[in-house]
PDB file of N, CA and C in Angstrom:
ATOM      1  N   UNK A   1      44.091  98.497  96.967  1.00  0.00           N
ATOM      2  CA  UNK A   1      45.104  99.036  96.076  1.00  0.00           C
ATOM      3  C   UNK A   1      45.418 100.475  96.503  1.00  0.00           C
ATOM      4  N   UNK A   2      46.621 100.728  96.504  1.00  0.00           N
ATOM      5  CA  UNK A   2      46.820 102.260  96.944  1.00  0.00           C
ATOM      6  C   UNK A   2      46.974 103.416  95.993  1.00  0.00           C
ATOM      7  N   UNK A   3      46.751 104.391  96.100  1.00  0.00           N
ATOM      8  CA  UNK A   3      45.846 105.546  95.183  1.00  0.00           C
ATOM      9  C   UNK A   3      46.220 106.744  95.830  1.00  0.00           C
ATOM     10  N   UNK A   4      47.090 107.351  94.989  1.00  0.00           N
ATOM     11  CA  UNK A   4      47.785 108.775  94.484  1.00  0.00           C
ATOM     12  C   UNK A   4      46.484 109.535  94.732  1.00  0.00           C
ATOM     13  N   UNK A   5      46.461 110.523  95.723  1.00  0.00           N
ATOM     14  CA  UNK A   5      45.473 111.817  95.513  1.00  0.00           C
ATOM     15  C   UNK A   5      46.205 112.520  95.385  1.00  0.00           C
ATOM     16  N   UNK A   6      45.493 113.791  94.260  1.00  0.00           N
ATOM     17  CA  UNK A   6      46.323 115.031  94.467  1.00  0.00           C
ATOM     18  C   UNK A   6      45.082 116.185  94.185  1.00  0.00           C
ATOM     19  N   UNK A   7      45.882 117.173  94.906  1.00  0.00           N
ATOM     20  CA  UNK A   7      44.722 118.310  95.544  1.00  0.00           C
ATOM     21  C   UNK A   7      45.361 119.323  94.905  1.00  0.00           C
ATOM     22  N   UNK A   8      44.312 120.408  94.509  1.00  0.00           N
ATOM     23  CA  UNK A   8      44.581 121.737  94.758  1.00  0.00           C
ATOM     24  C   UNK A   8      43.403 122.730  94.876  1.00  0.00           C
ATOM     25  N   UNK A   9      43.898 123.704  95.750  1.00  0.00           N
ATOM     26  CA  UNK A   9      43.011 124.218  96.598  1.00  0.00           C
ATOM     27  C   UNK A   9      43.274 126.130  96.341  1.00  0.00           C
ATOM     28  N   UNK A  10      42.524 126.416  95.626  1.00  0.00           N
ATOM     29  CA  UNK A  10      43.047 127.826  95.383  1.00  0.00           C
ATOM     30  C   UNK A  10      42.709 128.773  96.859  1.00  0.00           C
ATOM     31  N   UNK A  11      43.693 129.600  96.803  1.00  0.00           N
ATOM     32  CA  UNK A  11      42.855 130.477  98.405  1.00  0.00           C
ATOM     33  C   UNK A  11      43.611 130.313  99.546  1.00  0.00           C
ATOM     34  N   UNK A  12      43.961 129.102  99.926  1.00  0.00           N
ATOM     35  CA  UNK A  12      44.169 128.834 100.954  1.00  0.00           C
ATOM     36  C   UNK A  12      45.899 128.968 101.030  1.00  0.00           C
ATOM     37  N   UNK A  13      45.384 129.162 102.418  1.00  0.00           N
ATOM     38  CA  UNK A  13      46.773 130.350 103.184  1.00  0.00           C
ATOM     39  C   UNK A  13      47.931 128.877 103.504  1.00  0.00           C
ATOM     40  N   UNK A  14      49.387 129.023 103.667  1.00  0.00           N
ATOM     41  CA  UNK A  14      50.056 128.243 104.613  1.00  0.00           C
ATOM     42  C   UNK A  14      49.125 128.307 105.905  1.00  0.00           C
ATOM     43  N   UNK A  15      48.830 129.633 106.369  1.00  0.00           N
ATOM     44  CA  UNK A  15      48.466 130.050 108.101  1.00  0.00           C
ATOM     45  C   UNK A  15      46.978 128.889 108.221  1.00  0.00           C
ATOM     46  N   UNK A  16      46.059 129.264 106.965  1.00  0.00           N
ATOM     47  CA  UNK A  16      45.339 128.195 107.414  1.00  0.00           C
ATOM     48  C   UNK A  16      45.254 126.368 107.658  1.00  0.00           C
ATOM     49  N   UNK A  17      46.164 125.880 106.432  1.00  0.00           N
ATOM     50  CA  UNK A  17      46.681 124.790 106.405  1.00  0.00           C
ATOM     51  C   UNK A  17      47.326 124.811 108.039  1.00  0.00           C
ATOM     52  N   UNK A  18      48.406 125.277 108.279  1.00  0.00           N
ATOM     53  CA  UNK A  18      48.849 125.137 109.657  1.00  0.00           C
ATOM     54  C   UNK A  18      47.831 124.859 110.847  1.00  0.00           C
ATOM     55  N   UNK A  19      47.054 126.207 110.406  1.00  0.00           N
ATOM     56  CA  UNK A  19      45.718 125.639 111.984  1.00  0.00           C
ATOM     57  C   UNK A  19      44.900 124.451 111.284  1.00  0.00           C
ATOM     58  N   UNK A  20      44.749 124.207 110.486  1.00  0.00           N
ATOM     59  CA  UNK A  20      43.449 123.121 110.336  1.00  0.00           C
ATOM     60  C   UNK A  20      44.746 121.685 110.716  1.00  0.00           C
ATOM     61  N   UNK A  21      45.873 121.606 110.057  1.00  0.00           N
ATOM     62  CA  UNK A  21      46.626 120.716 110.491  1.00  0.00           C
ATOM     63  C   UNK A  21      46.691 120.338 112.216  1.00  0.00           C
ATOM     64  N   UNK A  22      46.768 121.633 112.861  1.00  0.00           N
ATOM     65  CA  UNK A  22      46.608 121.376 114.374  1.00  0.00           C
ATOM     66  C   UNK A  22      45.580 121.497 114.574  1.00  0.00           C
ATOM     67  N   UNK A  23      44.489 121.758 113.992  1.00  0.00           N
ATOM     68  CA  UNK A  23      43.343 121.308 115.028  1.00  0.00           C
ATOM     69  C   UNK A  23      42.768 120.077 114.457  1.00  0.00           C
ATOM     70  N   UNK A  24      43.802 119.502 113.140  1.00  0.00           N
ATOM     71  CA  UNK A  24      42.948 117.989 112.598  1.00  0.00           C
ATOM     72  C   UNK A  24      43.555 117.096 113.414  1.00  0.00           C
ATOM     73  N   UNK A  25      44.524 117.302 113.689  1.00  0.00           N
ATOM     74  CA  UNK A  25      45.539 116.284 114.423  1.00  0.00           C
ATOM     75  C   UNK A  25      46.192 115.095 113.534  1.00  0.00           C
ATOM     76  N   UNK A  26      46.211 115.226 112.580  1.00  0.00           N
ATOM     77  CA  UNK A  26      46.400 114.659 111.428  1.00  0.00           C
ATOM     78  C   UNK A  26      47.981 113.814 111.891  1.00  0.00           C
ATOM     79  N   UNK A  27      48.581 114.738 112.190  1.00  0.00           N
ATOM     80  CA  UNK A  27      50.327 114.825 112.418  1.00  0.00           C
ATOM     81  C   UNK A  27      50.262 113.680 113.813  1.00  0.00           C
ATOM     82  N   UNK A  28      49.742 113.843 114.377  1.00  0.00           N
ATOM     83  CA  UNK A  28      49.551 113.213 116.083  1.00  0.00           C
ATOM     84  C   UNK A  28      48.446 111.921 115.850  1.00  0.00           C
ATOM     85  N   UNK A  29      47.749 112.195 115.521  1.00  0.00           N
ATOM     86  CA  UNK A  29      46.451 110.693 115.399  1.00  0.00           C
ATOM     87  C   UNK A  29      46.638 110.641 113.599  1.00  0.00           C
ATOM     88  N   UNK A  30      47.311 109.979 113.118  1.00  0.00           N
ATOM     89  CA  UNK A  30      47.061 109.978 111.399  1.00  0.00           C
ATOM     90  C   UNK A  30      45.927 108.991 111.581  1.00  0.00           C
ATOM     91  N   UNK A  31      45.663 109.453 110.254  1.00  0.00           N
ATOM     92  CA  UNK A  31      44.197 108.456 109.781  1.00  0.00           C
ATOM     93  C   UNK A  31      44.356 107.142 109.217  1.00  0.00           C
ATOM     94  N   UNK A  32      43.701 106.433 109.295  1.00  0.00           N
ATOM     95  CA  UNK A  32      43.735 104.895 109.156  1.00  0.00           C
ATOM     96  C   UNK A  32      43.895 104.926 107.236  1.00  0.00           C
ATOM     97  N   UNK A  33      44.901 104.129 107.492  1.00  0.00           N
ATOM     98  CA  UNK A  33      45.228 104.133 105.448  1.00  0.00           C
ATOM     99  C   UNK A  33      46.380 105.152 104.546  1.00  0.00           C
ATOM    100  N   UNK A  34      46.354 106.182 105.406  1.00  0.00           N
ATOM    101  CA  UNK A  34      47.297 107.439 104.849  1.00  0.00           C
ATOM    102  C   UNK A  34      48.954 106.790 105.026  1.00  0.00           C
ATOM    103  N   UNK A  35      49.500 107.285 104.410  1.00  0.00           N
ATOM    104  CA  UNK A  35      51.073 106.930 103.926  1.00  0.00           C
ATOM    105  C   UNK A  35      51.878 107.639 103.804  1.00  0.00           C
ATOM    106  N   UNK A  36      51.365 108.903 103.047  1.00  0.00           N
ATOM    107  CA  UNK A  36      52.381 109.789 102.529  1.00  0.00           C
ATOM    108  C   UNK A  36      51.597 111.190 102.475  1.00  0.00           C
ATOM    109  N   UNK A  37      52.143 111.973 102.707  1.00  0.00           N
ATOM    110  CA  UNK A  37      51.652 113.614 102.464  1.00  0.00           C
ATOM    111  C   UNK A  37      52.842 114.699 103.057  1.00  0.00           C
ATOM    112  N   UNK A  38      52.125 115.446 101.225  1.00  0.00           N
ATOM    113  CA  UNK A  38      53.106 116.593 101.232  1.00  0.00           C
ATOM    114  C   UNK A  38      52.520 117.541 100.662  1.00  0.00           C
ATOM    115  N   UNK A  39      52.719 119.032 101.274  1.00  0.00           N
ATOM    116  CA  UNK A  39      52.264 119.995 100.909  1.00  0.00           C
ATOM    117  C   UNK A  39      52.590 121.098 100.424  1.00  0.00           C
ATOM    118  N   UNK A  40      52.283 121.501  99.342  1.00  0.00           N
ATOM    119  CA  UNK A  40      53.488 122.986  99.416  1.00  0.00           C
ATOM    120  C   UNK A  40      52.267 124.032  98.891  1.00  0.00           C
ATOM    121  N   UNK A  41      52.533 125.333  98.617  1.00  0.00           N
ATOM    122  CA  UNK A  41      52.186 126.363  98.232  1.00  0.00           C
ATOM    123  C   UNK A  41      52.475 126.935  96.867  1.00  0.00           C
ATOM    124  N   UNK A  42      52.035 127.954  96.209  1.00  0.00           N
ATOM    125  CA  UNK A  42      51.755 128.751  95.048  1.00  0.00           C
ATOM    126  C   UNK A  42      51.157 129.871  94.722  1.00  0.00           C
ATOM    127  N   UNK A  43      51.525 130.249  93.670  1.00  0.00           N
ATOM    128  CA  UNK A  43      50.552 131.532  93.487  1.00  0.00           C
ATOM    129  C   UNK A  43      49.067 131.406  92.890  1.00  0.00           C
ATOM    130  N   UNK A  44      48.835 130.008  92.581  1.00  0.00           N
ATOM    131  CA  UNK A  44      47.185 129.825  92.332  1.00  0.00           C
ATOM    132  C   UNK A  44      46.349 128.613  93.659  1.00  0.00           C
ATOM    133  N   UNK A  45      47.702 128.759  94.757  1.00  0.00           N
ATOM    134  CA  UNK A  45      46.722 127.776  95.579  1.00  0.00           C
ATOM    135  C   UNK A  45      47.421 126.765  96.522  1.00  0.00           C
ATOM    136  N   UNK A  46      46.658 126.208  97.185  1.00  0.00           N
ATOM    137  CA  UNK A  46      47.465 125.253  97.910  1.00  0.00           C
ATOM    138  C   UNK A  46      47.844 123.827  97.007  1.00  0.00           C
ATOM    139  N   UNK A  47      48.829 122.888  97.251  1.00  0.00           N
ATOM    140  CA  UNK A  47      48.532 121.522  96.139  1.00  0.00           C
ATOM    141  C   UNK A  47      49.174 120.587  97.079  1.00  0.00           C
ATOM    142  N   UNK A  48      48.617 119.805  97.321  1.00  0.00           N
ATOM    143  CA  UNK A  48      48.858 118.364  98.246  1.00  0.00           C
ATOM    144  C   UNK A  48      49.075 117.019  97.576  1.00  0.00           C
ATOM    145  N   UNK A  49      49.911 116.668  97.676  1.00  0.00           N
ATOM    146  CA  UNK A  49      49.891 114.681  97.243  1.00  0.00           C
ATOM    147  C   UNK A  49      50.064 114.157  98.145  1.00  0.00           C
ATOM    148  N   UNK A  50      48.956 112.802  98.117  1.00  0.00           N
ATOM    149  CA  UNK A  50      49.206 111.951  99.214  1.00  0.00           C
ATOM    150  C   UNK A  50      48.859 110.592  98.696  1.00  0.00           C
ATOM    151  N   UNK A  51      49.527 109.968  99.456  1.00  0.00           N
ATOM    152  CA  UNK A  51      49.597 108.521  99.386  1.00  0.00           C
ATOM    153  C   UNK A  51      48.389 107.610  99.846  1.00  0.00           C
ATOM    154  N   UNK A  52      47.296 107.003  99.844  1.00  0.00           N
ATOM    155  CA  UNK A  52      46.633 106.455 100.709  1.00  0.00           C
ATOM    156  C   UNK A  52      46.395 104.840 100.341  1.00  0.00           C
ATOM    157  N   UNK A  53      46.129 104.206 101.154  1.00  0.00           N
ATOM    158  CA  UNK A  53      45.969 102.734 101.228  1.00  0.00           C
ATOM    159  C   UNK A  53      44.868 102.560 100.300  1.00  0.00           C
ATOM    160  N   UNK A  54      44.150 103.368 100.329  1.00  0.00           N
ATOM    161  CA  UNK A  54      42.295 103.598  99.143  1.00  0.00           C
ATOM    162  C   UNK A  54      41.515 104.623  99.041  1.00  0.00           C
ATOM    163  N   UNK A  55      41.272 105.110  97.865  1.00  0.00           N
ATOM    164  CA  UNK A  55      39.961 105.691  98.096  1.00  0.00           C
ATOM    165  C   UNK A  55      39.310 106.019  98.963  1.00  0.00           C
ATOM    166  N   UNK A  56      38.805 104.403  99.593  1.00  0.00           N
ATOM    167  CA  UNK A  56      37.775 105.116 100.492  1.00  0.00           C
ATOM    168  C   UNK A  56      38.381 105.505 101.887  1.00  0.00           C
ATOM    169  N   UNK A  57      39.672 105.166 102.319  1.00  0.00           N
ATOM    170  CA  UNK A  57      40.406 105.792 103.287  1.00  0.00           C
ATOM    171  C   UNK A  57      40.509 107.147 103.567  1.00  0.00           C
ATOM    172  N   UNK A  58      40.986 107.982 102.009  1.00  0.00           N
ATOM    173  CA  UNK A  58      41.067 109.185 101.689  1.00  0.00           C
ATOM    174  C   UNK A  58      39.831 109.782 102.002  1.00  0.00           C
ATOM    175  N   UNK A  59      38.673 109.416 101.736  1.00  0.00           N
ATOM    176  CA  UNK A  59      37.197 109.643 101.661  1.00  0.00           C
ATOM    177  C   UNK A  59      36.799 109.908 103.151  1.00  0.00           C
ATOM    178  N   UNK A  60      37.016 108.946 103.745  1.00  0.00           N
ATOM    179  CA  UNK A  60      36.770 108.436 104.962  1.00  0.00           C
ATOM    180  C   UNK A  60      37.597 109.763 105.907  1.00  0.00           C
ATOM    181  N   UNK A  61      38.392 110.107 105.747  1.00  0.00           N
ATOM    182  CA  UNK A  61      39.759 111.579 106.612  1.00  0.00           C
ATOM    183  C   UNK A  61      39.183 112.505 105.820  1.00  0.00           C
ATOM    184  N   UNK A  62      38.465 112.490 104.941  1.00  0.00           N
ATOM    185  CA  UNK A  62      37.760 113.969 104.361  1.00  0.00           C
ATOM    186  C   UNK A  62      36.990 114.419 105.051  1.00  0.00           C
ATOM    187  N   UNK A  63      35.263 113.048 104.847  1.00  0.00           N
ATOM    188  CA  UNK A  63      34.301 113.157 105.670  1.00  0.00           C
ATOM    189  C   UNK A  63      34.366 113.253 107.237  1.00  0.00           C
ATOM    190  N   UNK A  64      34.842 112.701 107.664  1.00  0.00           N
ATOM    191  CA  UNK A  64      35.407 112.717 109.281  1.00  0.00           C
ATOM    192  C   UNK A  64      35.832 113.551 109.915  1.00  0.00           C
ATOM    193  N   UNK A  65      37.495 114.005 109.479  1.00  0.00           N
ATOM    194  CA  UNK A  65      38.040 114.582 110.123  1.00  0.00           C
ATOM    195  C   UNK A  65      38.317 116.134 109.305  1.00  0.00           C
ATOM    196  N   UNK A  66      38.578 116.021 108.173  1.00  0.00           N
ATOM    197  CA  UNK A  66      39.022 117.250 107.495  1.00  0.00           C
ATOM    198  C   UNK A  66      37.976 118.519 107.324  1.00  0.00           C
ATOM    199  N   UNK A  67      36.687 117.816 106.473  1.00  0.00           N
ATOM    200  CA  UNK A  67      35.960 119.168 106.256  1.00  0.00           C
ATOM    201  C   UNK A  67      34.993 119.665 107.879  1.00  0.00           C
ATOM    202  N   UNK A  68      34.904 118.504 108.496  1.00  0.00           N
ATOM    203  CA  UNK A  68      33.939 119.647 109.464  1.00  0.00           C
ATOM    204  C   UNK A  68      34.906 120.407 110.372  1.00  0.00           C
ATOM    205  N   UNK A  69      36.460 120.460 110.444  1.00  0.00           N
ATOM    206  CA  UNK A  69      37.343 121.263 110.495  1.00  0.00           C
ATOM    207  C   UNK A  69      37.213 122.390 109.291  1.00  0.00           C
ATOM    208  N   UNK A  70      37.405 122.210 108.141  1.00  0.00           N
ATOM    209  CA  UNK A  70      37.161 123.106 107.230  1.00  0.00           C
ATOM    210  C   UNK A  70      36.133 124.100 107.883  1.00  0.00           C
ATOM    211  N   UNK A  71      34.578 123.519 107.302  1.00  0.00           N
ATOM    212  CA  UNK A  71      33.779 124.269 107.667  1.00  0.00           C
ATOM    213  C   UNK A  71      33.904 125.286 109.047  1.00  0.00           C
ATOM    214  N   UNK A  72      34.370 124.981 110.075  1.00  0.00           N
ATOM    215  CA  UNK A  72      34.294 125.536 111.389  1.00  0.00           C
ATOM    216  C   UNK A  72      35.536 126.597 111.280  1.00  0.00           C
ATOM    217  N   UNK A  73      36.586 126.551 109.977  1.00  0.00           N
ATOM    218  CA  UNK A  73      37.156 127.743 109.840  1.00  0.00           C
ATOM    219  C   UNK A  73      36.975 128.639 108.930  1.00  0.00           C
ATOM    220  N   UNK A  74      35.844 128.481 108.533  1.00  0.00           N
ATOM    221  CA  UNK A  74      35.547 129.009 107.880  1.00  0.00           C
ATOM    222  C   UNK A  74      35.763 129.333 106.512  1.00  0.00           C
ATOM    223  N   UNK A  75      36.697 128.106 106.179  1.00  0.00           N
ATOM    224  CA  UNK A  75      37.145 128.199 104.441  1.00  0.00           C
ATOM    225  C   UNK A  75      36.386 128.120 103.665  1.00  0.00           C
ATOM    226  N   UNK A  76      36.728 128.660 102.701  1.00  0.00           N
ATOM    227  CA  UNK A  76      35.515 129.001 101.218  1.00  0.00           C
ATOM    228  C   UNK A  76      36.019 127.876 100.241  1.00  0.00           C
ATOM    229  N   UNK A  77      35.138 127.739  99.206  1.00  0.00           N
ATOM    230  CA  UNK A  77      35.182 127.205  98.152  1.00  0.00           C
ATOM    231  C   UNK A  77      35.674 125.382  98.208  1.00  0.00           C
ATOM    232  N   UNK A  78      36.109 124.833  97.529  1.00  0.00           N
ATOM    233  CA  UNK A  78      36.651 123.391  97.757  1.00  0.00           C
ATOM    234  C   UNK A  78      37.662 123.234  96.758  1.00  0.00           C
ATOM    235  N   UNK A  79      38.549 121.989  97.502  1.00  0.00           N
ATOM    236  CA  UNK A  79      39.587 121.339  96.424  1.00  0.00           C
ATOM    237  C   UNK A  79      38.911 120.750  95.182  1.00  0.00           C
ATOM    238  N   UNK A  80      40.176 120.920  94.601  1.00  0.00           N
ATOM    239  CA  UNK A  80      40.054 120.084  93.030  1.00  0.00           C
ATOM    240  C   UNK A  80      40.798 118.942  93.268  1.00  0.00           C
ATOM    241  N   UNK A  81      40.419 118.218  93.014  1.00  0.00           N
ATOM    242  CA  UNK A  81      40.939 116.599  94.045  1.00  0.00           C
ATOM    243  C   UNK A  81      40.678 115.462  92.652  1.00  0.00           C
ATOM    244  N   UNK A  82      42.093 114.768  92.418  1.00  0.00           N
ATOM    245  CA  UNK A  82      42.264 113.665  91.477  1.00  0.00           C
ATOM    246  C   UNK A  82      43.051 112.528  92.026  1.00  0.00           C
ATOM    247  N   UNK A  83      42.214 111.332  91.711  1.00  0.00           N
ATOM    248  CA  UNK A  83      42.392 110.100  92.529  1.00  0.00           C
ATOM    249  C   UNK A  83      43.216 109.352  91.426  1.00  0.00           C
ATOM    250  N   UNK A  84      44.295 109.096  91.445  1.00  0.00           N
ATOM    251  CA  UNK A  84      44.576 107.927  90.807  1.00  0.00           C
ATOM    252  C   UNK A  84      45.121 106.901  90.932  1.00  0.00           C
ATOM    253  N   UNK A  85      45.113 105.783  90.839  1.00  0.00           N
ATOM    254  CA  UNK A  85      45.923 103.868  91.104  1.00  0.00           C
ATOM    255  C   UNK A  85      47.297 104.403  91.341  1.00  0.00           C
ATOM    256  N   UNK A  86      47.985 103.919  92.070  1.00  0.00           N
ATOM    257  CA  UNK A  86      49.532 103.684  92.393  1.00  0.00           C
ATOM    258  C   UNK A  86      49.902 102.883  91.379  1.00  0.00           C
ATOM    259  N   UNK A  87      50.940 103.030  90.607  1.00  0.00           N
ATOM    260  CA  UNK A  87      51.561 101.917  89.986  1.00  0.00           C
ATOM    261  C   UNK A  87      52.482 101.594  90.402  1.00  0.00           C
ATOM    262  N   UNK A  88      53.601 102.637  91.512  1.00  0.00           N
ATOM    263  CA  UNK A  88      54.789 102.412  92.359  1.00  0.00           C
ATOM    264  C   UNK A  88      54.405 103.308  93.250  1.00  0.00           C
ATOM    265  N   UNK A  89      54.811 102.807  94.495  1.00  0.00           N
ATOM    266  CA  UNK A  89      55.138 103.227  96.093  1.00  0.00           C
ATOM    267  C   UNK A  89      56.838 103.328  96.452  1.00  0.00           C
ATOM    268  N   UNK A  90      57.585 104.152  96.476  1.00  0.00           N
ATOM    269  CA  UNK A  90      59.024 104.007  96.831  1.00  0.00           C
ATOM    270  C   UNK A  90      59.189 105.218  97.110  1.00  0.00           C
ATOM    271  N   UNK A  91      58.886 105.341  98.970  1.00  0.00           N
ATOM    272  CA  UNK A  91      59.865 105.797 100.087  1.00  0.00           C
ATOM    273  C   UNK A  91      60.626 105.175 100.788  1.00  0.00           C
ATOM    274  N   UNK A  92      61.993 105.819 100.358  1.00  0.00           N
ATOM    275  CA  UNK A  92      63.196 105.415 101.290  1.00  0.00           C
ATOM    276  C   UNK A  92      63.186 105.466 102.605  1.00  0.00           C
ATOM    277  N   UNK A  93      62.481 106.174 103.027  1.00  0.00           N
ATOM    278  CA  UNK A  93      62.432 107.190 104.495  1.00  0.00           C
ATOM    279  C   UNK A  93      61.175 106.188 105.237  1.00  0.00           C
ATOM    280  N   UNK A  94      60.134 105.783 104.518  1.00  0.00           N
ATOM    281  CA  UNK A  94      58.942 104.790 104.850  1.00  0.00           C
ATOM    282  C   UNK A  94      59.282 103.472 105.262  1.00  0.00           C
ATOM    283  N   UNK A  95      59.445 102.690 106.437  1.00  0.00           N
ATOM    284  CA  UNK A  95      60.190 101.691 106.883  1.00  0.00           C
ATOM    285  C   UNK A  95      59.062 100.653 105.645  1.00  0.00           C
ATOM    286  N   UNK A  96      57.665 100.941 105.958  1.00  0.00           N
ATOM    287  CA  UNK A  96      56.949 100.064 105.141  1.00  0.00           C
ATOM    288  C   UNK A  96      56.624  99.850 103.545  1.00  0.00           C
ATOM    289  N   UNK A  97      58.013 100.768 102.939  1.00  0.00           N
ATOM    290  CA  UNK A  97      57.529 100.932 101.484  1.00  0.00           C
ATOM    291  C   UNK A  97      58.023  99.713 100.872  1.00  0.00           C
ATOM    292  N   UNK A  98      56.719  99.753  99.855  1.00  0.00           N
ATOM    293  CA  UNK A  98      55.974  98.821  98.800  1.00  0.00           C
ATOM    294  C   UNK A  98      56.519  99.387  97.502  1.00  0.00           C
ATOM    295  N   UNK A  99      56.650  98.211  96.403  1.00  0.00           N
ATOM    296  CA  UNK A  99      56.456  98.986  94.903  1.00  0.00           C
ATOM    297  C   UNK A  99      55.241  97.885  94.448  1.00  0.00           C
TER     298      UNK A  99
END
């Protein structure tokens, strides 16, 4: 079942998002299950939604690929991260979208 994450991440810079994006390779090798992601900025933080095929997909590009990037740049603190069920999927732009 596919499952709405949404993040927010106080602290964190565009500049760092940018390098951890290029050195996750996220954009170039996506991770098995991911669908959708978007990111923007604020004055209390970074906030991300993304689309993923599951849970443990999302889980799976955390443990793997995301935080031991994190860690090695040295970012502080962690996201506030809420998982919830898809009840609709509808991108126009997504050749493979589902509702």
């Amino acid at each position: 079942m596919a499952v709405m994450m949404l993040m927010r991440w106080a602290g964190v810079t565009p500049e760092q998002y940018d390098e951890a994006r290029e050195r996750v390779g996220w954009e170039r090798n996506p991770a098995p299950g991911g669908i959708f992601h978007v990111a923007a900025f604020a004055d209390d933080g970074m906030h991300v939604t993304d689309v993923w095929e599951s849970a443990e997909d999302f889980q799976r590009f955390v443990d793997d690929q995301l935080m031991p990037v994190v860690q090695e740049m040295g970012i502080e603190g962690g996201p506030e991260v809420t998982i919830l069920p898809a009840h609709s999927v509808f991108a126009p732009g997504y050749e493979g979208a589902r509702t």
